[in-house]
N, C-alpha and C. Protein backbone atom coordinates (compact mmCIF):
# COMPACT_ATOMS: atom_id res chain seq x y z
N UNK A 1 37.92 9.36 38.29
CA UNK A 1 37.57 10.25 37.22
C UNK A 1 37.65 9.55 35.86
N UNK A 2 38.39 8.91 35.71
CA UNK A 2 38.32 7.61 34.66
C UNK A 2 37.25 7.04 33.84
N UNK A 3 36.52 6.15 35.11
CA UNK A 3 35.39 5.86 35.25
C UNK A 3 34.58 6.45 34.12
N UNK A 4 34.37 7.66 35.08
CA UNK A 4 33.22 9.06 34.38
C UNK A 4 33.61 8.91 32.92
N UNK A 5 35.08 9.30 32.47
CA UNK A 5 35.39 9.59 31.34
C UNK A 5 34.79 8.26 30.32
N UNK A 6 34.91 7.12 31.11
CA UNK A 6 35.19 5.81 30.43
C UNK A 6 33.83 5.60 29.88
N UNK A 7 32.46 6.05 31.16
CA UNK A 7 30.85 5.59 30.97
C UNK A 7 30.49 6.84 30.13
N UNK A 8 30.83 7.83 29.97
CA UNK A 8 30.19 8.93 29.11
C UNK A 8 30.69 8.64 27.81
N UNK A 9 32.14 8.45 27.56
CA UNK A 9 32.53 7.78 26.26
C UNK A 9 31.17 6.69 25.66
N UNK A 10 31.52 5.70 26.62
CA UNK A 10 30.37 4.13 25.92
C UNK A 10 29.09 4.64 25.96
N UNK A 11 28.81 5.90 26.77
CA UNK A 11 26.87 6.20 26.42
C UNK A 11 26.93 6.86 25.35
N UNK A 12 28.11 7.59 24.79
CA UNK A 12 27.76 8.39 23.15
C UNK A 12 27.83 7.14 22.12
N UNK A 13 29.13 6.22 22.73
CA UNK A 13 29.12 5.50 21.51
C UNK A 13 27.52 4.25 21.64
N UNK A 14 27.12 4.16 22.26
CA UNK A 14 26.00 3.29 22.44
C UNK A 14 24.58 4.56 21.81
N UNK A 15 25.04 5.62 21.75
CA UNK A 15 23.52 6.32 21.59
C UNK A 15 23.97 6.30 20.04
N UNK A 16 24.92 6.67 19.46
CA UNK A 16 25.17 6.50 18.48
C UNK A 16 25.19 6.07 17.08
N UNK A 17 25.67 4.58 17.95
CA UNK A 17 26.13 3.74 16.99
C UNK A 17 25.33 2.26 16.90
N UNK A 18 24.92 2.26 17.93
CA UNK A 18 24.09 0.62 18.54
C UNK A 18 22.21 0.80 18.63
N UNK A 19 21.80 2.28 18.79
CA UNK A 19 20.44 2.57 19.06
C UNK A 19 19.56 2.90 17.59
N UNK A 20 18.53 2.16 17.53
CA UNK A 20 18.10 2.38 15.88
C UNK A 20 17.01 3.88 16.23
N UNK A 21 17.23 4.44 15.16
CA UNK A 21 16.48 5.95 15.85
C UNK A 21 15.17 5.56 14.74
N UNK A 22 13.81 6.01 15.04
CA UNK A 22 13.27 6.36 14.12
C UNK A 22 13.23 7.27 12.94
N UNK A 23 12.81 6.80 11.52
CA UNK A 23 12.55 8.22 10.71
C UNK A 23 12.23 8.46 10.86
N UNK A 24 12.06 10.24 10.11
CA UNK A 24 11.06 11.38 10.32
C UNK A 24 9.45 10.55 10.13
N UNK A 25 9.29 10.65 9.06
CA UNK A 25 8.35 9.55 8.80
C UNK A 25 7.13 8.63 9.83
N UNK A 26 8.32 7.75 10.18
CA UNK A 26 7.87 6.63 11.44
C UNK A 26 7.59 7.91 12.60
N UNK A 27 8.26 8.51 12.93
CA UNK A 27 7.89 9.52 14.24
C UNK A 27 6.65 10.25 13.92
N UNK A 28 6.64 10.89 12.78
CA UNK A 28 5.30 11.30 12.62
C UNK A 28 4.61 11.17 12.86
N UNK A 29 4.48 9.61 12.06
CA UNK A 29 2.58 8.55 11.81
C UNK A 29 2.78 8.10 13.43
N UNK A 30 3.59 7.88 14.07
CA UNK A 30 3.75 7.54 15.73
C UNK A 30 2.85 8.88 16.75
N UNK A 31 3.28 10.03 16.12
CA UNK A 31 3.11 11.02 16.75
C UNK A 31 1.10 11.28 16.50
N UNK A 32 0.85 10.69 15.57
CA UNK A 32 -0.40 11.36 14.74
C UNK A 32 -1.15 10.52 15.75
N UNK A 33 -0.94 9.01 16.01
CA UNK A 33 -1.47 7.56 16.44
C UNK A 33 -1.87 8.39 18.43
N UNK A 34 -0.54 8.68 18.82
CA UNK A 34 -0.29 9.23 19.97
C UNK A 34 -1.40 10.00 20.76
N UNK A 35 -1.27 11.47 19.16
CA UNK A 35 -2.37 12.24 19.50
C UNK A 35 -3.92 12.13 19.60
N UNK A 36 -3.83 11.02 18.55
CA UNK A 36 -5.22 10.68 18.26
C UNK A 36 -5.89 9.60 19.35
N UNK A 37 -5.18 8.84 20.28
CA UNK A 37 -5.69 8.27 21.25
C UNK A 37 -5.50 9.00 22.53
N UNK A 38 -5.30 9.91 22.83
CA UNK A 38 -5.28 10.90 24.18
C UNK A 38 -6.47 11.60 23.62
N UNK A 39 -6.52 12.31 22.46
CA UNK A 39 -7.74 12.83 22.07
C UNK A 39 -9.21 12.12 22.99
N UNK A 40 -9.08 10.93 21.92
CA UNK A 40 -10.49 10.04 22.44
C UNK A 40 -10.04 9.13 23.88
N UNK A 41 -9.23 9.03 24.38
CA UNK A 41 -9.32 8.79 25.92
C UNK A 41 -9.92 10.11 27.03
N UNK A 42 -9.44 11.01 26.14
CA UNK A 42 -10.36 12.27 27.06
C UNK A 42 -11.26 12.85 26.80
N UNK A 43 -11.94 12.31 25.67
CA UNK A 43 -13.33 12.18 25.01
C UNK A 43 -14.11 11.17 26.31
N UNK A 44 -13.65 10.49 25.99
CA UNK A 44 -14.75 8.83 26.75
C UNK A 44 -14.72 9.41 28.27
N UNK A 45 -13.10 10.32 28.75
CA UNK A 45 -13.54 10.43 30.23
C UNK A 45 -14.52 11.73 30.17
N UNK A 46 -14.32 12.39 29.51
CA UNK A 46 -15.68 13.64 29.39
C UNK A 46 -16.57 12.96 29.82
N UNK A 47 -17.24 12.49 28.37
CA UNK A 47 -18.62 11.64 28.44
C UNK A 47 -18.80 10.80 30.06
N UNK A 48 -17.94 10.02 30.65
CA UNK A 48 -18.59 9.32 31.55
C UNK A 48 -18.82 10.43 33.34
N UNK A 49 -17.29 11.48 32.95
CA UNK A 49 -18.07 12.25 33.77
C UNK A 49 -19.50 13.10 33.70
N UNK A 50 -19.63 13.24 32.79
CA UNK A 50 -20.74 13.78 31.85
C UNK A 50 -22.33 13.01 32.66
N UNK A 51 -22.13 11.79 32.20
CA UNK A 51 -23.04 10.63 32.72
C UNK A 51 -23.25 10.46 33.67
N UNK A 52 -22.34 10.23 34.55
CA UNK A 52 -22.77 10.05 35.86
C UNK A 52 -22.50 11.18 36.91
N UNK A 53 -22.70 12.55 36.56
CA UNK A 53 -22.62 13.77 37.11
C UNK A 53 -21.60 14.19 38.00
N UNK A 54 -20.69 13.47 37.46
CA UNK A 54 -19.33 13.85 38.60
C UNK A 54 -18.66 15.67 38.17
N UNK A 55 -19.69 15.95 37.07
CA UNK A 55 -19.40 17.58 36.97
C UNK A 55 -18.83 18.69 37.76
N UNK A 56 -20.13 18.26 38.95
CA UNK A 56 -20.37 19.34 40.01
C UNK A 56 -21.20 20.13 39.64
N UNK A 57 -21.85 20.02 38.56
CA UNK A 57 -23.10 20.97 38.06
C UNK A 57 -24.22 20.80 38.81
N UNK A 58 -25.24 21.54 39.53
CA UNK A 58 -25.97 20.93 40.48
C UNK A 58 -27.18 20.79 39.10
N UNK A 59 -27.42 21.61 38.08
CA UNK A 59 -28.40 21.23 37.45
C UNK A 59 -28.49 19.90 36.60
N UNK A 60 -27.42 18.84 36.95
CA UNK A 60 -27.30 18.09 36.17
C UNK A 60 -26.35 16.86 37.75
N UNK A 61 -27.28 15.90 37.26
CA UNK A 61 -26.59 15.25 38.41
C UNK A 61 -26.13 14.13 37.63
N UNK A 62 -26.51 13.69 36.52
CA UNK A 62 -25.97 12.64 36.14
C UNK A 62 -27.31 11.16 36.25
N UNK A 63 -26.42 10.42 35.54
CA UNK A 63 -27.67 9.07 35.50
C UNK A 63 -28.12 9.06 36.67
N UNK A 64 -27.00 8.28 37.75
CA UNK A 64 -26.96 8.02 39.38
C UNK A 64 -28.57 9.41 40.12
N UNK A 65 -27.81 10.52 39.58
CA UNK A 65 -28.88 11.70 40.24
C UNK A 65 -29.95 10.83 40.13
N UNK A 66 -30.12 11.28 38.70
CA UNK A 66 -31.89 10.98 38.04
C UNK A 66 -32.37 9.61 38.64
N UNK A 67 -31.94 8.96 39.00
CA UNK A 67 -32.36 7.60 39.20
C UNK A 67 -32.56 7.58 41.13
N UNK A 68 -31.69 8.48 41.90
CA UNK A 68 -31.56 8.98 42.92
C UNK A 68 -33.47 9.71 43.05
N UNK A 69 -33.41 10.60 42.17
CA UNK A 69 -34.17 11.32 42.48
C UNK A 69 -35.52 10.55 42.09
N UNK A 70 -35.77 9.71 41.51
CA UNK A 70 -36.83 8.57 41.00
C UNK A 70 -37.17 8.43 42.60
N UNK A 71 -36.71 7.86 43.52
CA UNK A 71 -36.65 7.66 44.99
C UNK A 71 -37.78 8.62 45.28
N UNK A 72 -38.27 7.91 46.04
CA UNK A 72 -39.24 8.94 47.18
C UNK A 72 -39.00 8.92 48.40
């Protein structure tokens, strides 16, 4: 039981005293950066499902379709 007492002691004093926290500030402009690239990563995957008709829309098949359907 020691132990316990001994490692929960050194994880407050290590979160404490030894860990550099960000400012409000820095977390922010971190947070803004964050949002703004999940934004456009699920922009670009739109668009390429978009493109190559992985929709499931049957009126829309995508490049692959159209180029499918060029075929005779």
């Amino acid at each position: 039981m020691s132990k316990v007492k001994e490692y929960l002691n050194e994880t407050v004093t290590e979160m404490v005293h030894r860990v550099t926290w960000p400012t409000w500030k820095e977390l922010q402009s971190n947070t803004i950066i964050v949002v703004i690239a999940s934004v456009l990563i699920a922009l670009s995957i739109f668009v390429m499902d978009y493109a190559f008709g992985i929709n499931g829309d049957s009126a829309w098949n995508g490049v692959l379709g159209w180029i499918y359907k060029l075929r005779f």
